[in-house]
Protein backbone atom coordinates (compact mmCIF):
# COMPACT_ATOMS: atom_id res chain seq x y z
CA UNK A 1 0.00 0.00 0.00
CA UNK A 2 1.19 3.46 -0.70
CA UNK A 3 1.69 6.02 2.07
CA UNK A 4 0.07 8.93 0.24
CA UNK A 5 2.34 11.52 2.88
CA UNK A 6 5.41 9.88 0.55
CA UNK A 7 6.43 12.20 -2.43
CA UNK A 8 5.41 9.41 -5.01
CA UNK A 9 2.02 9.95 -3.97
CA UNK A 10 1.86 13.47 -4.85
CA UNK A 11 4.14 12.84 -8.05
CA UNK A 12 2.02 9.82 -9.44
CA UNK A 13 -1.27 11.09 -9.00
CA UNK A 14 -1.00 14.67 -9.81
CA UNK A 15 -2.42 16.45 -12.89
CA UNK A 16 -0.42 17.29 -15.73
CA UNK A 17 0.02 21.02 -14.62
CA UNK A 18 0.92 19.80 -11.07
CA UNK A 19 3.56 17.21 -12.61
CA UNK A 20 5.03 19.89 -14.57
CA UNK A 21 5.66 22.44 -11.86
CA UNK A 22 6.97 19.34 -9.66
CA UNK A 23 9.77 19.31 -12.03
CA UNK A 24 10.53 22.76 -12.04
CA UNK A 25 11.12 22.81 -8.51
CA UNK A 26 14.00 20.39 -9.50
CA UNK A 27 13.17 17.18 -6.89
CA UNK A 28 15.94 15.11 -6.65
CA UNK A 29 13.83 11.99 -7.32
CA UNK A 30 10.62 12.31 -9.51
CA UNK A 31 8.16 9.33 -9.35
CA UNK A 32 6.80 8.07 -12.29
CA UNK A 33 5.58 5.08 -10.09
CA UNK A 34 5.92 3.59 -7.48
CA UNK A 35 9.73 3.40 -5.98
CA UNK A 36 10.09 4.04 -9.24
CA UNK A 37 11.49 7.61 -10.19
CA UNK A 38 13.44 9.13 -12.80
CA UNK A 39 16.76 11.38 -12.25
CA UNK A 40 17.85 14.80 -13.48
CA UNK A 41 19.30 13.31 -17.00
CA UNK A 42 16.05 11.51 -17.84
CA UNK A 43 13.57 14.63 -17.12
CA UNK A 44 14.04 16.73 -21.03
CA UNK A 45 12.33 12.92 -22.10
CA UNK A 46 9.79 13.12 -19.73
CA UNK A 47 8.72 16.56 -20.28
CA UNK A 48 8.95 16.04 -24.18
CA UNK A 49 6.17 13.31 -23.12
CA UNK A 50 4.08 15.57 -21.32
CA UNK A 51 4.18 19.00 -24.54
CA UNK A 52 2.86 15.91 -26.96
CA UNK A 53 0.36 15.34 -24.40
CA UNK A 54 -0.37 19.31 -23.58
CA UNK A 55 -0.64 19.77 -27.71
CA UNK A 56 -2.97 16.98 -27.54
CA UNK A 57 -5.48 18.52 -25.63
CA UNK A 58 -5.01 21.74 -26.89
CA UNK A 59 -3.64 23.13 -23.50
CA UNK A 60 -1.20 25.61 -25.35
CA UNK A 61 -0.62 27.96 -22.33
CA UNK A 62 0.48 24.44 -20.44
CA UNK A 63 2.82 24.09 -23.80
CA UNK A 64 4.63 27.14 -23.30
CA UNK A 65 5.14 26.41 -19.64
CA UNK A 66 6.45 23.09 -20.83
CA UNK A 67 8.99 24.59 -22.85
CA UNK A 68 10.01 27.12 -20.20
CA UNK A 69 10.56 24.16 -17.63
CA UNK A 70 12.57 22.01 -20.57
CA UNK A 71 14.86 24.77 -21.38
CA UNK A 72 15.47 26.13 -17.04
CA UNK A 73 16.57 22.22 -16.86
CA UNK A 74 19.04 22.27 -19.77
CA UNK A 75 20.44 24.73 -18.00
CA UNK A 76 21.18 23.10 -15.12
CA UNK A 77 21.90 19.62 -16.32
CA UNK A 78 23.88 21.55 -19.23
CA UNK A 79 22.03 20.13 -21.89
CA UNK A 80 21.71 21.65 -25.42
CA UNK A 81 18.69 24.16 -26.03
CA UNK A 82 17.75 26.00 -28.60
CA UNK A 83 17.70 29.56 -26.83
CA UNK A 84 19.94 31.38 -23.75
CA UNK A 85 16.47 32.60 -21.73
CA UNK A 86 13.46 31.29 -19.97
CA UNK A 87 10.29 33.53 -19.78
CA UNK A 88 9.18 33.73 -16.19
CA UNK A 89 5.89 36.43 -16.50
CA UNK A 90 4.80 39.84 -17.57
CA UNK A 91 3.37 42.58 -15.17
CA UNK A 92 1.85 45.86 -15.79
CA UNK A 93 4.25 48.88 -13.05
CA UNK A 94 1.74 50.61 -11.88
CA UNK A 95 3.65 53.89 -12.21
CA UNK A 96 4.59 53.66 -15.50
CA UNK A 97 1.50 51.88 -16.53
CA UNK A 98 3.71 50.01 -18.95
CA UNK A 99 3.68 45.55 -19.66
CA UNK A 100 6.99 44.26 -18.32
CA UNK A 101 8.26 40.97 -19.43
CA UNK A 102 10.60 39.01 -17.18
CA UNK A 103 13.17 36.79 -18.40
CA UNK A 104 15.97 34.75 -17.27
CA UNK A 105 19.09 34.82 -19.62
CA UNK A 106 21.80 32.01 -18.99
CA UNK A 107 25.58 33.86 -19.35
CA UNK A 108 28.18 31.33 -17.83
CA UNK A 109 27.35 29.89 -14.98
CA UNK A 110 24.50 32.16 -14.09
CA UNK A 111 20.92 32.95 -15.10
CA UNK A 112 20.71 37.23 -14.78
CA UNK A 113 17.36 38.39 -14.65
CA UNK A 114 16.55 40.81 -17.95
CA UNK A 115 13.49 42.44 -18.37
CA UNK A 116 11.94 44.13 -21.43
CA UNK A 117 8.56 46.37 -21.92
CA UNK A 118 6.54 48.06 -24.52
CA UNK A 119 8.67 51.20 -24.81
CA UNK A 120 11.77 49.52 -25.46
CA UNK A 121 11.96 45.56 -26.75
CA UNK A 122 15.56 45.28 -26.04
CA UNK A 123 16.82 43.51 -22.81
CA UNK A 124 17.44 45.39 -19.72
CA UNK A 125 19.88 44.05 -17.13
CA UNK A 126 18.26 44.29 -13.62
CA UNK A 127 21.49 43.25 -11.86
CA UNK A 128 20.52 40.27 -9.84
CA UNK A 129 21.53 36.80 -10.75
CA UNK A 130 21.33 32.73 -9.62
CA UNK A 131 24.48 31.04 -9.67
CA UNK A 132 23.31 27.58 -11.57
CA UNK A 133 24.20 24.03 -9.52
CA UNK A 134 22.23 20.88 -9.24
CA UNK A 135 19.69 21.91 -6.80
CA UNK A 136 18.45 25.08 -8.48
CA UNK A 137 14.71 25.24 -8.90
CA UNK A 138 11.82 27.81 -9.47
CA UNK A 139 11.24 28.64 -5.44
CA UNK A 140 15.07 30.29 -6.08
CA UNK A 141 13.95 32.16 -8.94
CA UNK A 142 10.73 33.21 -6.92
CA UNK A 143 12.65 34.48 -3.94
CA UNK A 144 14.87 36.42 -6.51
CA UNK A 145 11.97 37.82 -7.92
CA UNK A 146 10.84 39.37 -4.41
CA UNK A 147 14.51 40.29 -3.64
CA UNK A 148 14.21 42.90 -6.67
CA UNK A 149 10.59 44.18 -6.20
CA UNK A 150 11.49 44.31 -2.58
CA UNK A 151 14.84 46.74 -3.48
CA UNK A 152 12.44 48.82 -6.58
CA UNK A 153 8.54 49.55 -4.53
CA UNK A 154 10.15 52.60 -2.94
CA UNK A 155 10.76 53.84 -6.45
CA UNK A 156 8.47 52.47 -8.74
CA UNK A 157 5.39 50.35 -6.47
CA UNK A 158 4.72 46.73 -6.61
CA UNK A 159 3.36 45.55 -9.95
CA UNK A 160 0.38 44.42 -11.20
CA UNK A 161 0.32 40.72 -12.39
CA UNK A 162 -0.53 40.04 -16.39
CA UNK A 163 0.82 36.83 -17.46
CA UNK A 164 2.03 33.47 -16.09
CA UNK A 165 4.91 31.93 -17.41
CA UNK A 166 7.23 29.67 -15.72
CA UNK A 167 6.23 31.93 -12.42
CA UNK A 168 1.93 31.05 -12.17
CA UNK A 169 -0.13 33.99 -11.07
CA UNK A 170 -0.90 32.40 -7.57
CA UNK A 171 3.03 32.36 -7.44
CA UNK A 172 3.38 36.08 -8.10
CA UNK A 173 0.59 37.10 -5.61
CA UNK A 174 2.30 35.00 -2.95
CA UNK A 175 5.14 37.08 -3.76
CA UNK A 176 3.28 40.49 -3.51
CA UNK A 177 1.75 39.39 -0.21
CA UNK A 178 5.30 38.09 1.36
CA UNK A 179 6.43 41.72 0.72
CA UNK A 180 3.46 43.71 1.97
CA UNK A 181 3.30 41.68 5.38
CA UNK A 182 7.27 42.60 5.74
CA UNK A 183 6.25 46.14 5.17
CA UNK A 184 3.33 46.53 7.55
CA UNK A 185 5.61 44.77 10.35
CA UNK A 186 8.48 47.01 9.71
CA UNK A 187 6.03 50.15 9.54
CA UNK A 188 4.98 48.86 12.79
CA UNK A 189 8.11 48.47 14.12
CA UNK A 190 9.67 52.36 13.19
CA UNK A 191 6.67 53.83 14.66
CA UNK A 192 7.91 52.23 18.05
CA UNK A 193 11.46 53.19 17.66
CA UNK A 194 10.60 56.60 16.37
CA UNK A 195 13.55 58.90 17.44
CA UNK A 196 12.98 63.33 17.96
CA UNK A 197 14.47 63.47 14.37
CA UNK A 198 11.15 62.05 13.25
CA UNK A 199 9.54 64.95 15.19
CA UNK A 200 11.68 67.70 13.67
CA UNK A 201 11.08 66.23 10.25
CA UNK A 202 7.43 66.69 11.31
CA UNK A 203 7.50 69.98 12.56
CA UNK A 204 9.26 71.62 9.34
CA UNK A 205 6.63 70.03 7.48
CA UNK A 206 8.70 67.24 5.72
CA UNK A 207 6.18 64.68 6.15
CA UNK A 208 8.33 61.69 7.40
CA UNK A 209 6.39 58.31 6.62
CA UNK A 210 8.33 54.58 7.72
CA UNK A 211 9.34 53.01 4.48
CA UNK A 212 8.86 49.73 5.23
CA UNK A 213 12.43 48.01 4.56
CA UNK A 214 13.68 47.94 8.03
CA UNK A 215 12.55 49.12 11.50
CA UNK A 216 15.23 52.66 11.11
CA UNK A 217 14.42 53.18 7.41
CA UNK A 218 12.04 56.20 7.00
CA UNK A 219 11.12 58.64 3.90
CA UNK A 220 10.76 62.48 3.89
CA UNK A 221 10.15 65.42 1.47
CA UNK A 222 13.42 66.70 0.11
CA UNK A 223 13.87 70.18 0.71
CA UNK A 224 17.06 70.46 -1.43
CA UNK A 225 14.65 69.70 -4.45
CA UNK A 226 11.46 71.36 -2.64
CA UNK A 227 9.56 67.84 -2.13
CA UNK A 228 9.59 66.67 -5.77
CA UNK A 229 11.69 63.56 -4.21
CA UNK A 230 12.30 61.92 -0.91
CA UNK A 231 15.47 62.09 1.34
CA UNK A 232 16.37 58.65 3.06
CA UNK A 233 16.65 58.98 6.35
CA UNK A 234 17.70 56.37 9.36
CA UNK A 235 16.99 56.49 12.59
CA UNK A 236 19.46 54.36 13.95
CA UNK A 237 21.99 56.89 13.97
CA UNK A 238 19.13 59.72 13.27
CA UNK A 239 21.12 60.43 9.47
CA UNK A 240 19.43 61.72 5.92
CA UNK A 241 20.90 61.23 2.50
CA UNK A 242 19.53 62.15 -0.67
CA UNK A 243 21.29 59.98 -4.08
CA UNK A 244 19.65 62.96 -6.63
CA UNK A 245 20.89 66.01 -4.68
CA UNK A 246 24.12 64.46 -3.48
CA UNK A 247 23.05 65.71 -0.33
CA UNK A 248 23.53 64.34 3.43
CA UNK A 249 23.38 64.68 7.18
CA UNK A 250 22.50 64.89 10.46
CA UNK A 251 19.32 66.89 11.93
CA UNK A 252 22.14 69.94 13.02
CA UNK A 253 23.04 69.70 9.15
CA UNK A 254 19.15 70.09 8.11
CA UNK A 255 18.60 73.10 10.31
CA UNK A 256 21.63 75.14 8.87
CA UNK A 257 20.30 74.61 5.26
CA UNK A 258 16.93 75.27 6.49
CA UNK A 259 17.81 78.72 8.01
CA UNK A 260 19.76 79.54 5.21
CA UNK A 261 16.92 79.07 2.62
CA UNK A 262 14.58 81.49 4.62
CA UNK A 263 17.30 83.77 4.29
């Protein structure tokens, strides 16, 4: 009798969708019955398997996913495919209001995460990477994926979700929610450890809001560019910076511009 808490259960009797995004999470074993499984060289046959089946049910959204798990594998087993990038899904920035396509482009031992968008079809390099090895699998690309709209909300807001592709929409929103329950706890957080810097930032009417990254990190108005951008500012060591005006300090700093501009 099989123990359906083992892995075969789940691998034998899931649905063709399910089996496919088994094998992009990159299982060391992958049960095509019982104590019988299949290793990493024997998957690109498998899969192969399941896109005849996909095309024979005219499940062509489950083809392309197919392809996308085929080609993340010949990466990592270093098998020959017939293209360097894997699509992972398309949002919509809701600043920009523009459709963003996500890729994955392999370049020597690492997959680099590219994105292009309506405006411009050409490849942009959003400077975060995987290093590929044998355990790789699609939860790394998912937490690399919330690494970078983690770093970019502050400037551009978390996306809307458009398309699935080797990410699934359930994926992404898992994503979205991982980041916005970080934020509210860190919000929570900078409102306790609010420091008299906070205050004076207040009273010149800088409007300092938490930002959500960390319990010190907090954003203001910048008065070196007359609020059309924020200033960082930390209260950990009660510090403001700002990367457009080239500008930083302490609260002592602040004042002396202040009372120079009202002169």
């Amino acid at each position: 009798m099989i123990d359906q808490n083992h892995p075969m259960w789940d691998h034998i009797n899931a649905s063709l969708k399910e089996k496919v995004d088994i094998l992009a999470e990159n299982p060391y074993r992958f049960y095509i019955g019982q104590n019988v499984w299949a290793l990493r060289n024997s998957r690109q046959e498998i899969l192969e398997d399941y896109l005849k089946e996909a095309i024979t049910i005219e499940n062509y959204e489950l083809c392309q996913k197919i392809k996308e798990v085929k080609t993340f594998l010949s990466f990592i087993n270093n098998h020959k495919t017939s293209r360097d990038y894997i699509f992972i899904l398309e949002t919509e920035e809701t600043m920009w209001d523009v459709d963003v396509r996500y890729y994955l482009k392999k370049e020597d031992n690492l997959l680099k995460l590219y994105t292009t968008n309506d405006t411009n079809e050409e490849f942009h390099n959003c400077n975060a990477s995987l290093e590929i090895n044998d355990y790789l699998s699609k939860k790394d690309i998912i937490e690399l994926l919330e690494d970078y709209y983690e770093k970019w909300r502050t400037y551009g807001g978390l996306p809307r979700f458009r398309k699935e592709g080797l990410v699934y929409e359930k994926e992404f929103y898992t994503i979205i929610d991982s980041i916005n329950k970080k934020k509210d706890h860190y919000i929570k957080k900078a409102k306790e450890l609010k420091t008299p810097f906070i205050d004076y930032l207040e009273k010149v009417n800088l409007n300092p809001i938490p930002d959500g990254k960390n319990e010190y990190q907090w954003l203001a108005k910048c008065p070196y560019s007359k609020g059309k951008h924020h200033i960082m500012v930390s209260t950990k060591n009660d510090t403001y910076g700002c990367g457009w005006c080239k500008k930083k300090g302490n609260q002592r700093d602040l004042e002396n511009y202040l009372k120079t501009r009202e002169l």
